[in-house]
Protein backbone atom coordinates (compact mmCIF):
# COMPACT_ATOMS: atom_id res chain seq x y z
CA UNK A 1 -18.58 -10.55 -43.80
CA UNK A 2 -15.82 -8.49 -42.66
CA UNK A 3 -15.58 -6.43 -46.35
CA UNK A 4 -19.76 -5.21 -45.75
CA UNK A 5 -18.21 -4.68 -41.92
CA UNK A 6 -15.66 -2.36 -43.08
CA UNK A 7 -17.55 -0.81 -45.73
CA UNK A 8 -20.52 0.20 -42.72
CA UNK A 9 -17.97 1.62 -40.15
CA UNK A 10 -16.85 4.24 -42.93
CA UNK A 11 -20.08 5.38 -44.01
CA UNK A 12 -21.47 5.49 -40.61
CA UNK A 13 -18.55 7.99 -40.04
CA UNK A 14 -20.13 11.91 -40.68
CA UNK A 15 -16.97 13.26 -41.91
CA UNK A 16 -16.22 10.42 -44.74
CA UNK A 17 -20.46 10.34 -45.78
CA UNK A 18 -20.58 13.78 -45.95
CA UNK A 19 -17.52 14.20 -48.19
CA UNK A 20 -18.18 11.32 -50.47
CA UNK A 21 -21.79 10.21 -49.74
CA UNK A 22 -22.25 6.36 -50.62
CA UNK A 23 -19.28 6.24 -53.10
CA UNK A 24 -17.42 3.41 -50.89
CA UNK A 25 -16.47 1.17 -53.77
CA UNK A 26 -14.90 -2.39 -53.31
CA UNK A 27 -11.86 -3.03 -55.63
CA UNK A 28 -13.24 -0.20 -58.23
CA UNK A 29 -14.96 2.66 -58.66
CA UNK A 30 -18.13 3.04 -60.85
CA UNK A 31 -17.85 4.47 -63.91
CA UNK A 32 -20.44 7.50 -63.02
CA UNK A 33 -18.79 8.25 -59.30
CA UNK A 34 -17.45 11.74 -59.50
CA UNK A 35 -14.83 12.93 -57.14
CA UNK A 36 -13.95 12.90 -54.05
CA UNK A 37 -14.92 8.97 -53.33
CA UNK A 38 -13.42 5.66 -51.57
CA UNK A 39 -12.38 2.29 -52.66
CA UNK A 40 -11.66 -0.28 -50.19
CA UNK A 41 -9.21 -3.49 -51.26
CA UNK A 42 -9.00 -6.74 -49.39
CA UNK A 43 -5.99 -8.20 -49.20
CA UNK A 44 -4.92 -11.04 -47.58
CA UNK A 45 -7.27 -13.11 -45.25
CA UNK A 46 -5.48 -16.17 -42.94
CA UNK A 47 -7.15 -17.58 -41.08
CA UNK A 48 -6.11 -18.36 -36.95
CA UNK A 49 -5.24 -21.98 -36.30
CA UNK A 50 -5.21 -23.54 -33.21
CA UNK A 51 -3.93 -27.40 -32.14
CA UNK A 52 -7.83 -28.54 -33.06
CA UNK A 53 -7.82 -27.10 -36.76
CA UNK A 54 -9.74 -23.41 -37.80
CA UNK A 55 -10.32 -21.36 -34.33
CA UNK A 56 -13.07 -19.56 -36.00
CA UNK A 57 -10.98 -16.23 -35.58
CA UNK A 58 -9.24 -14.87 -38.93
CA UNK A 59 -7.15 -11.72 -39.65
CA UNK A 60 -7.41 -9.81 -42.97
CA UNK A 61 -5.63 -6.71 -44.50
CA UNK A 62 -7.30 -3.80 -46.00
CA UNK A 63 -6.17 -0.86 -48.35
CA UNK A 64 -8.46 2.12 -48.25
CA UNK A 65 -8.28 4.22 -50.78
CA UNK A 66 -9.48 7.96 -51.09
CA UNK A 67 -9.70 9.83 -54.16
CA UNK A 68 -10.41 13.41 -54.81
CA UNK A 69 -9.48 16.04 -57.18
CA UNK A 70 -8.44 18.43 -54.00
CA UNK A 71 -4.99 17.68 -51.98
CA UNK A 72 -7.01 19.19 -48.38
CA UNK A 73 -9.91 16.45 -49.14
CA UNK A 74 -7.82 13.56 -49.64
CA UNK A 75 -6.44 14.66 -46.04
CA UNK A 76 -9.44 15.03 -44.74
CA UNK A 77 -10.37 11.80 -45.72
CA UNK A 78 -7.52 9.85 -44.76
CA UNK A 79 -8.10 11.10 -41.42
CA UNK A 80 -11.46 10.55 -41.19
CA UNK A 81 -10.67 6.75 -42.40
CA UNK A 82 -8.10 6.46 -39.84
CA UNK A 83 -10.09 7.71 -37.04
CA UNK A 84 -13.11 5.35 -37.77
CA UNK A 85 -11.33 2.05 -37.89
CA UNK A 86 -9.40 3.22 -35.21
CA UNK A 87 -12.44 3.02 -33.19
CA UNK A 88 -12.63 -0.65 -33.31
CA UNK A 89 -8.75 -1.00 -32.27
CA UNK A 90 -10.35 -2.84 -28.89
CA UNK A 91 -12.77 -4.51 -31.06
CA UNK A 92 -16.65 -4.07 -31.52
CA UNK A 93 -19.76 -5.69 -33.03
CA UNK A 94 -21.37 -4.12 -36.32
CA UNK A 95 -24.55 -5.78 -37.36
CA UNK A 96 -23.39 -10.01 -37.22
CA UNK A 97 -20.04 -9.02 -37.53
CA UNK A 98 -17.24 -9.56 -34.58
CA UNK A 99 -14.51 -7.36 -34.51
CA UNK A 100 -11.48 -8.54 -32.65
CA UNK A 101 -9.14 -5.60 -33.53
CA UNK A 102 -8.39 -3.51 -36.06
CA UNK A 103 -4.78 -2.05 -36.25
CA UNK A 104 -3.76 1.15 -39.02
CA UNK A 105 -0.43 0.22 -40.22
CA UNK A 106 0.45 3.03 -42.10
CA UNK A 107 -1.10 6.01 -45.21
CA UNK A 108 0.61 6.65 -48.08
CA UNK A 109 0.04 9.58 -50.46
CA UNK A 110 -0.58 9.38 -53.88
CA UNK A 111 -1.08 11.27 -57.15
CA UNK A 112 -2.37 10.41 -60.18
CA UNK A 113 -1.20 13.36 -63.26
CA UNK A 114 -3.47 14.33 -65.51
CA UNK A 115 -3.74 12.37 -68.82
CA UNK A 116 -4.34 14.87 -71.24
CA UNK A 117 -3.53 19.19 -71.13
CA UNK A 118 -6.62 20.67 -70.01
CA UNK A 119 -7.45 17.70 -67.43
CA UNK A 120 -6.43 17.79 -63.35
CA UNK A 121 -4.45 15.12 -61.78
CA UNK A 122 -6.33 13.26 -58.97
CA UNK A 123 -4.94 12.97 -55.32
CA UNK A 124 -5.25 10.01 -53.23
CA UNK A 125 -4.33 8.87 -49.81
CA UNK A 126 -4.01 4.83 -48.90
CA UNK A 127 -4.66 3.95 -45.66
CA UNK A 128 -3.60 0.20 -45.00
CA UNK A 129 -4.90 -1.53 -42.06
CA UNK A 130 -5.04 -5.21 -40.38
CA UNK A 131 -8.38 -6.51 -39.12
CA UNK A 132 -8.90 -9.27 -36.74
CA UNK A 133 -12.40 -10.93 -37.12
CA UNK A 134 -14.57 -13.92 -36.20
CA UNK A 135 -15.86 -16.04 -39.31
């Protein structure tokens, strides 16, 4: 599946595991994760038609999401993201998966303040990207 796909390309990149480890969430992070960490979101998946029906070839977009209490991580990190998946902008094979193409679209900063006096806010940088795939 194109989410475990996505999900192995980042941790197999040094930079990202050895800034966050395994703590590549989908959709949320766990409860116990401490800082810095990623959470990937899938967005929309379409899938490819041709004149026959399903071509077997679908496109789907991510958000990837990286969290850290330190602005120069979070920039590290989006990097590092960016750099991985571009990688597989040609396309590429990890484990069963087919990668036709992955494109980066665009990162966007963000900041979360903290909640109460004594806490810290939380940085965070989204990188949104478009992946074409075989199913």
């Amino acid at each position: 599946m194109i989410d475990s796909a996505i999900r192995t390309i980042l941790l197999a990149d040094a930079t990202i595991s050895g800034l966050v480890g395994t703590k590549i969430r989908a959709r949320v992070a766990h409860d116990a994760d401490a800082l810095p960490y990623l959470v990937y979101i899938r967005g929309r998946l379409l899938p490819l038609l041709n004149y026959q029906g399903q071509s077997g070839t679908c496109s789907a977009r991510f958000e990837i999401q990286s969290w850290s209490d330190e602005y120069s991580t979070v920039l590290t990190l989006g990097k590092a993201v960016r750099d991985a998946l571009d990688a597989y902008s040609a396309g590429g094979t990890v484990g069963a998966d087919t990668i036709l193409g992955v494109v980066i679209e665009d990162e966007d900063g963000a900041y979360e303040p903290p909640v109460k006096q004594n806490d810290q806010g939380v940085f965070g940088s989204v990188v949104s990207i478009k992946a074409w795939f075989l199913e």
